[in-house]
C-alpha atoms as a PDB file:
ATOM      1  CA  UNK A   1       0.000   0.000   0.000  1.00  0.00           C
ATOM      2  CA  UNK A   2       2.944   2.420   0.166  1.00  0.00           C
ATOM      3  CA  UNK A   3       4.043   1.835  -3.673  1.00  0.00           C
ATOM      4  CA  UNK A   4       2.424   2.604  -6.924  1.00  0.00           C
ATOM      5  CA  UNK A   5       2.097  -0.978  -7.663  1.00  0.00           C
ATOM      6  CA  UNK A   6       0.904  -2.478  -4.312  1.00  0.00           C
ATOM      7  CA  UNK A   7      -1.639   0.559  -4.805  1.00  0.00           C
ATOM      8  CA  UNK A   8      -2.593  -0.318  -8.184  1.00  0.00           C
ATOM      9  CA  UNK A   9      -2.934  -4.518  -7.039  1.00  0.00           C
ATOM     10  CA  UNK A  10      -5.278  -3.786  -4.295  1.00  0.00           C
ATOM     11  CA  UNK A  11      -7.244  -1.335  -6.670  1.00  0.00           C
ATOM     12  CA  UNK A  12      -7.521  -4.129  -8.958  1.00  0.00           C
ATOM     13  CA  UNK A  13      -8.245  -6.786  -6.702  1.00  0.00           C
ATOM     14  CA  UNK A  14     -11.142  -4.306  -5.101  1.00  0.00           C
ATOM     15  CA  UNK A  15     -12.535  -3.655  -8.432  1.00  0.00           C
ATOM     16  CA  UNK A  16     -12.650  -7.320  -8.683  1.00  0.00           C
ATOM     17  CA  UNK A  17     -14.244  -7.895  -6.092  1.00  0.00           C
ATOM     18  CA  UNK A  18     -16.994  -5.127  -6.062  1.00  0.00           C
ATOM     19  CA  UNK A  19     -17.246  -4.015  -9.885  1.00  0.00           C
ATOM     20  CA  UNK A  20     -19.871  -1.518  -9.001  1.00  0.00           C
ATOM     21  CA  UNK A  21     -16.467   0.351  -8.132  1.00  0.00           C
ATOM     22  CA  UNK A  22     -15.389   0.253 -11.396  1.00  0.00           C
ATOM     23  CA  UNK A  23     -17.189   3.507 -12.418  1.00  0.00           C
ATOM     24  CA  UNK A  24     -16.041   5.345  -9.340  1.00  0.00           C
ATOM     25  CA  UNK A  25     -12.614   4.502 -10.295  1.00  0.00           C
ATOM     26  CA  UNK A  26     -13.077   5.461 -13.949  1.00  0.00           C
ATOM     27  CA  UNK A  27     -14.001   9.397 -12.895  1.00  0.00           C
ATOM     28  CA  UNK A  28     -11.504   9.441  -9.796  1.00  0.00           C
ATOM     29  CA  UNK A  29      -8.404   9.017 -12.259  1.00  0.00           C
ATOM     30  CA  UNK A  30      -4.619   8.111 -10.378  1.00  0.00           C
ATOM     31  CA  UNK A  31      -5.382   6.388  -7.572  1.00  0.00           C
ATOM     32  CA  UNK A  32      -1.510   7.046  -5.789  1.00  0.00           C
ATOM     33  CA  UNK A  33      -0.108   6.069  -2.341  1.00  0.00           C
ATOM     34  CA  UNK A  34       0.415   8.493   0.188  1.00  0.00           C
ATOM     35  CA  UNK A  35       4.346   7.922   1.414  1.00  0.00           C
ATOM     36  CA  UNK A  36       4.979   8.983   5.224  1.00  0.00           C
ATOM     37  CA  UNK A  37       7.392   8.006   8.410  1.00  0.00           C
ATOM     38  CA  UNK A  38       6.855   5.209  10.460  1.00  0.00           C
ATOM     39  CA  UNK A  39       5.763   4.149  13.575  1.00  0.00           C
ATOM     40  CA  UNK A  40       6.131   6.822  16.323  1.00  0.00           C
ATOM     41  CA  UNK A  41       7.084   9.737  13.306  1.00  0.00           C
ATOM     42  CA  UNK A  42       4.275   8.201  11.683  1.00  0.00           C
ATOM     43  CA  UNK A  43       2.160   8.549  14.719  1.00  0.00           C
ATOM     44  CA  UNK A  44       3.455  12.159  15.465  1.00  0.00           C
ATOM     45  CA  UNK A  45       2.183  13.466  12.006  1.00  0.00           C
ATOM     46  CA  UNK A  46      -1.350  12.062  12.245  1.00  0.00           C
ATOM     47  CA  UNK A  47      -1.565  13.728  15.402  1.00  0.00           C
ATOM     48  CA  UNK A  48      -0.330  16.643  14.833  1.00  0.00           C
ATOM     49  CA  UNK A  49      -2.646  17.062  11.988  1.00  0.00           C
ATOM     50  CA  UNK A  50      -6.311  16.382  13.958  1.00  0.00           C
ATOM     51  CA  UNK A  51      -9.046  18.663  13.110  1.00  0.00           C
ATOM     52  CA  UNK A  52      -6.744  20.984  11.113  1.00  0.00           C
ATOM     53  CA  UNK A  53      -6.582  21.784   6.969  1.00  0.00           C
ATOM     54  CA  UNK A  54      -3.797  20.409   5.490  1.00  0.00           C
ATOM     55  CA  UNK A  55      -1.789  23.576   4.848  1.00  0.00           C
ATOM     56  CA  UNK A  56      -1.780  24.706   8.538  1.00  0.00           C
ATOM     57  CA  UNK A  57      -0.890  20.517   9.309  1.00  0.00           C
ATOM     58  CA  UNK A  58       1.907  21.015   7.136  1.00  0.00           C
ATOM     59  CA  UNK A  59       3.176  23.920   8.676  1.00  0.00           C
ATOM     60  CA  UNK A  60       3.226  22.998  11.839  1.00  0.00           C
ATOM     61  CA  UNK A  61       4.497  19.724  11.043  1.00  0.00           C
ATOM     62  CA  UNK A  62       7.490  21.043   9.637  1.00  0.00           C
ATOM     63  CA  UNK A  63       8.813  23.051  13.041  1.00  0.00           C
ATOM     64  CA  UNK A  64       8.189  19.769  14.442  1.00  0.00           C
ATOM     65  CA  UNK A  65      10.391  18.096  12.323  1.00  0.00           C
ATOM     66  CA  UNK A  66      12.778  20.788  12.982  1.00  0.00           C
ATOM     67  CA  UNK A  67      12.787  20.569  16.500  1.00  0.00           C
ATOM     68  CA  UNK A  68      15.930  18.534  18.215  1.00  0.00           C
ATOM     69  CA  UNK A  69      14.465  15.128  19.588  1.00  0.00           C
ATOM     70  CA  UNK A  70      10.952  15.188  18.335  1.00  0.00           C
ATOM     71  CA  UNK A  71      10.928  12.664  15.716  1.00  0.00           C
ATOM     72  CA  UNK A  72      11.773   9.778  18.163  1.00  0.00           C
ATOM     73  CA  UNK A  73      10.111   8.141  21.532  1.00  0.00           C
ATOM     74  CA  UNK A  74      12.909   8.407  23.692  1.00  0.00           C
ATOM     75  CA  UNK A  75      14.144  12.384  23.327  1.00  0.00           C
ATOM     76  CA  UNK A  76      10.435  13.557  22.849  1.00  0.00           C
ATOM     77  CA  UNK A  77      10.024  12.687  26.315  1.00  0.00           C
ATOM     78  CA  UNK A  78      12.976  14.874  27.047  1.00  0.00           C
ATOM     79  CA  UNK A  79      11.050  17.901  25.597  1.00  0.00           C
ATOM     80  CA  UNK A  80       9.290  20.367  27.581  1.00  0.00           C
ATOM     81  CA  UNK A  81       5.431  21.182  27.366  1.00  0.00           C
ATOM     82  CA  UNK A  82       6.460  24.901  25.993  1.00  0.00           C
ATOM     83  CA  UNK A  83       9.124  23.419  23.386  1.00  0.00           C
ATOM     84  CA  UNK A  84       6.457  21.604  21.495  1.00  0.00           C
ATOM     85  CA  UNK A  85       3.308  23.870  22.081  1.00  0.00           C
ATOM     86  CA  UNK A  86       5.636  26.398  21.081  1.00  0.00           C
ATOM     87  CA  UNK A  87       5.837  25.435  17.241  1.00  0.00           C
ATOM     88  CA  UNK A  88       2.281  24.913  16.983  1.00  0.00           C
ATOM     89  CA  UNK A  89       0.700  21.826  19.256  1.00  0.00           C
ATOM     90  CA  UNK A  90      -2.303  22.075  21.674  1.00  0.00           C
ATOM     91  CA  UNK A  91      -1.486  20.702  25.201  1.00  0.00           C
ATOM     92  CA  UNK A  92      -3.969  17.720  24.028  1.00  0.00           C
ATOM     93  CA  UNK A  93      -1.468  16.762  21.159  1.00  0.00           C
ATOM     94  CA  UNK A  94       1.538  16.831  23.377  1.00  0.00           C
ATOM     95  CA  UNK A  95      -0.148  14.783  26.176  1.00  0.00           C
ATOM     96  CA  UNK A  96      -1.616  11.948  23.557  1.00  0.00           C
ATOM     97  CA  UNK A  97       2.121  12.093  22.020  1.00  0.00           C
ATOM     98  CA  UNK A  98       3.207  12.186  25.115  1.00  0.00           C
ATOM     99  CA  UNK A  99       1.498   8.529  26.004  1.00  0.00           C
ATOM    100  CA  UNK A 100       2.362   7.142  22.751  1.00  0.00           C
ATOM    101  CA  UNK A 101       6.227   8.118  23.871  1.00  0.00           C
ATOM    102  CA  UNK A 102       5.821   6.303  27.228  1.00  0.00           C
ATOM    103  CA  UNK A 103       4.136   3.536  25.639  1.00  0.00           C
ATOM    104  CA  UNK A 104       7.101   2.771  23.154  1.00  0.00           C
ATOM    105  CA  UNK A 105       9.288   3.222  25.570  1.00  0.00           C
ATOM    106  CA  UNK A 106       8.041   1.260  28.298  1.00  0.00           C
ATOM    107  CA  UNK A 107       8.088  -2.016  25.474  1.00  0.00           C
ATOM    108  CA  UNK A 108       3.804  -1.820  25.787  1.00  0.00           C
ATOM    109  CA  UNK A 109       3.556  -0.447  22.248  1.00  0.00           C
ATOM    110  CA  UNK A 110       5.586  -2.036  19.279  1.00  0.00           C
ATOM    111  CA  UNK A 111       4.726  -0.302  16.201  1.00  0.00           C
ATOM    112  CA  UNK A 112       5.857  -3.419  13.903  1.00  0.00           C
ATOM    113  CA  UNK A 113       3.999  -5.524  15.317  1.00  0.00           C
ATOM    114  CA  UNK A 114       0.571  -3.504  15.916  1.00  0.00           C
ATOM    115  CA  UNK A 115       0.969  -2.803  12.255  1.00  0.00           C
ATOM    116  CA  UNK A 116       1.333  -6.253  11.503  1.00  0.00           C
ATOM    117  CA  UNK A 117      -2.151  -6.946  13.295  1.00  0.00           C
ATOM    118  CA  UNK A 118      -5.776  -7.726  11.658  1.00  0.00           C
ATOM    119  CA  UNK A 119      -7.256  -4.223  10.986  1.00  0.00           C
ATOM    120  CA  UNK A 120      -9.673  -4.350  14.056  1.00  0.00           C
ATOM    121  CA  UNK A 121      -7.058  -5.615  16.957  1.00  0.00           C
ATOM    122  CA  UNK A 122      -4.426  -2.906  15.314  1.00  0.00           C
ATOM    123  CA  UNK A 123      -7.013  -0.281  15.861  1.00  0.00           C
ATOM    124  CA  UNK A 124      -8.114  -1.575  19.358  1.00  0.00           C
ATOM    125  CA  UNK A 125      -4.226  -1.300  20.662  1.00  0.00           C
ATOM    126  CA  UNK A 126      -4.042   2.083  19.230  1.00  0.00           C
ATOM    127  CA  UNK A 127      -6.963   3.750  20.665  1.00  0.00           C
ATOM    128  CA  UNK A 128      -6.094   2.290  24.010  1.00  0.00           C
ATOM    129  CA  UNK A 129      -3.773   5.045  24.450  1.00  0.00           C
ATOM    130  CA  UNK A 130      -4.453   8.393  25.806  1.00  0.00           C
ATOM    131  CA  UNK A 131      -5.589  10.927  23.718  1.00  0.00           C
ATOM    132  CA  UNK A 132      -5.660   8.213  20.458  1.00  0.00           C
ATOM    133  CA  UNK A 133      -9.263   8.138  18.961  1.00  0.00           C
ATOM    134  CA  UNK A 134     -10.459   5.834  16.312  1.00  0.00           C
ATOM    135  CA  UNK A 135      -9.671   7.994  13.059  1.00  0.00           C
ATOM    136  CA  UNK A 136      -6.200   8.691  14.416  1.00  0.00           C
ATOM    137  CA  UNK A 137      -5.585   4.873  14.737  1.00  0.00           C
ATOM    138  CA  UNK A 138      -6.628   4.169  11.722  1.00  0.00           C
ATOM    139  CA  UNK A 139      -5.565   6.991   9.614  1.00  0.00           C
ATOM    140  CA  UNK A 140      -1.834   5.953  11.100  1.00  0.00           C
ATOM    141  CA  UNK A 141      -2.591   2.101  10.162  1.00  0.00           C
ATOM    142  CA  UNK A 142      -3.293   3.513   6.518  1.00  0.00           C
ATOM    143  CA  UNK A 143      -0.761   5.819   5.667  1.00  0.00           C
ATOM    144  CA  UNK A 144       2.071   5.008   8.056  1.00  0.00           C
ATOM    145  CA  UNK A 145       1.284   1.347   8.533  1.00  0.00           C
ATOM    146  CA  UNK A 146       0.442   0.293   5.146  1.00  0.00           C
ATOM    147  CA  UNK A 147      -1.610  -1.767   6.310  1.00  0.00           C
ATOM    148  CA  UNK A 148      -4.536  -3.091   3.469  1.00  0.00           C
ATOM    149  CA  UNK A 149      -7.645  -3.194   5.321  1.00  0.00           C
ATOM    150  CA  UNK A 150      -8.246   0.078   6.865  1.00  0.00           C
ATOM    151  CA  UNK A 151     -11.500   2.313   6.142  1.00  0.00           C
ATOM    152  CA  UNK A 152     -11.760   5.530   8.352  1.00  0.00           C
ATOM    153  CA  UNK A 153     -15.417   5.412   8.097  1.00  0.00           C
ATOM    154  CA  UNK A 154     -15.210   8.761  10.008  1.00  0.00           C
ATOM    155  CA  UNK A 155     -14.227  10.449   8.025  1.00  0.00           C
ATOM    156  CA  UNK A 156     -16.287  13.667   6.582  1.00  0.00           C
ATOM    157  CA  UNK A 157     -15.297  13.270   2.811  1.00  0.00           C
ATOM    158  CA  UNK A 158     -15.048   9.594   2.478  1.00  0.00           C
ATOM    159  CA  UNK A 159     -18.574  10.125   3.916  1.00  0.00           C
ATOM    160  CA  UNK A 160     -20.047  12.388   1.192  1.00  0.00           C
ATOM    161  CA  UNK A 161     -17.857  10.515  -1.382  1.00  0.00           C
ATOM    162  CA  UNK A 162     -19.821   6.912  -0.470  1.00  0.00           C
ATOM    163  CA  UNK A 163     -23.038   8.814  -0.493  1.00  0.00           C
ATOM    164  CA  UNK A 164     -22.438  10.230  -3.898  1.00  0.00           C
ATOM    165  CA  UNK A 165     -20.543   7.258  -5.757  1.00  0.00           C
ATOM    166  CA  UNK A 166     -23.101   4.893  -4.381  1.00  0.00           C
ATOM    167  CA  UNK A 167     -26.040   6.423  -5.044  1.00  0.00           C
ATOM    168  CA  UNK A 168     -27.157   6.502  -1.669  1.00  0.00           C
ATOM    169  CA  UNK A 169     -30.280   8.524  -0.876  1.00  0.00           C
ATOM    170  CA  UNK A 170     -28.559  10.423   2.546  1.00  0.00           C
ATOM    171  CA  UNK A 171     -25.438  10.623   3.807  1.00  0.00           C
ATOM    172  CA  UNK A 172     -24.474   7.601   5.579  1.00  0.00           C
ATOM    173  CA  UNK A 173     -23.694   7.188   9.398  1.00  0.00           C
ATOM    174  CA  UNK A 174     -20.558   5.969  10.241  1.00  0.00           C
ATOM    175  CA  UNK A 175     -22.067   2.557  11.529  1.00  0.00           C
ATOM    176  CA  UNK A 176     -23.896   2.243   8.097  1.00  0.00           C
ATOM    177  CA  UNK A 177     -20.683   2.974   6.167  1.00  0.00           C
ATOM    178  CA  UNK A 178     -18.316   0.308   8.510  1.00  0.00           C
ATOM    179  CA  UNK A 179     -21.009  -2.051   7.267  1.00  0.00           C
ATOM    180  CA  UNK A 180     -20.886  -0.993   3.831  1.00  0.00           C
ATOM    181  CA  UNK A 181     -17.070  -1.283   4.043  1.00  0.00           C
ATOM    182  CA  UNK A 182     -17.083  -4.639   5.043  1.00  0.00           C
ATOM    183  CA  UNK A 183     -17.636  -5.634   1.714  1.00  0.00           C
ATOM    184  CA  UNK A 184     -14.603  -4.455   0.711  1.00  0.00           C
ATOM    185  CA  UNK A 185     -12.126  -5.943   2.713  1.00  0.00           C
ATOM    186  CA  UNK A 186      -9.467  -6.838   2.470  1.00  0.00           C
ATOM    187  CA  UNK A 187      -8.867  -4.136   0.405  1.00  0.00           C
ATOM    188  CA  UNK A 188     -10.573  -1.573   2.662  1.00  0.00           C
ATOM    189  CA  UNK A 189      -7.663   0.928   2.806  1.00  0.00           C
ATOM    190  CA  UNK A 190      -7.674   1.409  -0.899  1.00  0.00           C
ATOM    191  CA  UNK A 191     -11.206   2.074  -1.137  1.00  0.00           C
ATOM    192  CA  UNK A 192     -10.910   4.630   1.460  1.00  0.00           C
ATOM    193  CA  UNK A 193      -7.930   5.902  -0.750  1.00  0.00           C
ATOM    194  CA  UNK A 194      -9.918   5.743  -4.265  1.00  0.00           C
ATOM    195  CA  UNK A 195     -12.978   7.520  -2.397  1.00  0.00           C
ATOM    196  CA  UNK A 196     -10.875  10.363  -1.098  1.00  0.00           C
ATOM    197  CA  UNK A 197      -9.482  10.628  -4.765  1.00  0.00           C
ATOM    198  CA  UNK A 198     -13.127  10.379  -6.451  1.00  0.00           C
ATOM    199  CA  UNK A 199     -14.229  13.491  -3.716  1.00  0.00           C
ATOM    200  CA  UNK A 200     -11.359  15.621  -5.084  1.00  0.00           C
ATOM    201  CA  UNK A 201     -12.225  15.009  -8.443  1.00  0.00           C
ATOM    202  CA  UNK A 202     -15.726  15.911  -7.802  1.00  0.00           C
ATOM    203  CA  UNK A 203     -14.576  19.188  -6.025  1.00  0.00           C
ATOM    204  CA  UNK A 204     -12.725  19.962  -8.587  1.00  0.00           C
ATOM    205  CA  UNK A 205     -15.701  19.619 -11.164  1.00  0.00           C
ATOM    206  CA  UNK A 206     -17.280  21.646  -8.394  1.00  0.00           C
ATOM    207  CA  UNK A 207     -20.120  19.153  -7.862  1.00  0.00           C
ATOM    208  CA  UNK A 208     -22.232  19.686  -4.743  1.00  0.00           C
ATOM    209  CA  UNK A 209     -21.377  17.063  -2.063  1.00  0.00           C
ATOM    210  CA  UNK A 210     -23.668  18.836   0.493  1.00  0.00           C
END
């Protein structure tokens, strides 16, 4: 999931499996993997990025990068509250990173191996930790993990996306669209990605996804 071709295998397989995805994929265009660090970097971005747009994310995620110690577990602990609120974090981001840090640490958390896990245990261990809610765990597991069988059913555009490619009559809830998503896996994380591409596309046609 973190190459052009494992990207373009699952897309296949999916369309296999479900051809009413086939047209979806035919107005979406390039489908193409999102590349990002690993494990507690990994982790860092995601969170850093909650309930933010993308170009203040970035920002802010690169005077983390920046700052001494903050890419790894064991000399972000050594940073101070007002180091990392400082380039841009809440408190609630440096406490949940914070716990993440400990975790790794402490040998509870082993990114390898949670990454490794069925998409539903990976996502349980993850949102075990402080401050770690569902659509960070599994937006991690999909673009930091690779992992194949991720669908952030959260998630406001994949949301309006489903509705509109599928035809459906409303907007679906998120437990309607984890059931819908079940019949996509195991290839869940590259229908989220093909959904996210198919709501740009229709944004950019300036289509109403109201």
């Amino acid at each position: 999931m973190d190459t052009e071709a494992g990207v373009a295998w699952h897309l296949d397989a999916l369309t296999g499996l479900v051809p009413a995805l086939a047209p979806i994929r035919a107005q979406a265009g390039p489908v193409l993997p999102r590349v990002n660090p690993k494990h507690f970097a990994g982790m860092a971005k995601v969170v850093c990025g909650q309930q933010l747009s993308v170009q203040s994310a970035a920002a802010i995620w690169a005077r983390f990068e920046a700052l001494p110690g903050a890419l790894a577990p064991e000399t972000y602990l050594g940073l101070s509250e007002e180091a990392v609120r400082g380039i841009g974090f809440s408190r609630a981001k440096f406490v949940a990173l914070r716990a993440v840090a400990e975790s790794v640490v402490a040998g509870e958390l082993d990114f390898a191996q949670v990454d490794a896990l069925p998409a539903e245990e990976a996502i349980a261990r993850l949102v075990a930790l402080k401050g770690i809610g569902p659509w960070t765990a599994e937006v991690y597991l999909l673009f930091c993990g690779a992992h194949p069988d991720i669908f952030p059913a959260g998630d406001l555009a994949l949301l309006k996306a489903a509705q509109h490619g599928l035809g459906l009559d409303a907007r679906p809830t998120i437990k309607e669209m984890i059931g819908l998503a079940l019949d996509w896996s195991p290839h869940r994380s590259v229908a989220a990605l093909l959904f996210w591409r198919y709501f740009a596309a229709l944004r950019n046609r300036e289509t109403s996804l109201l």
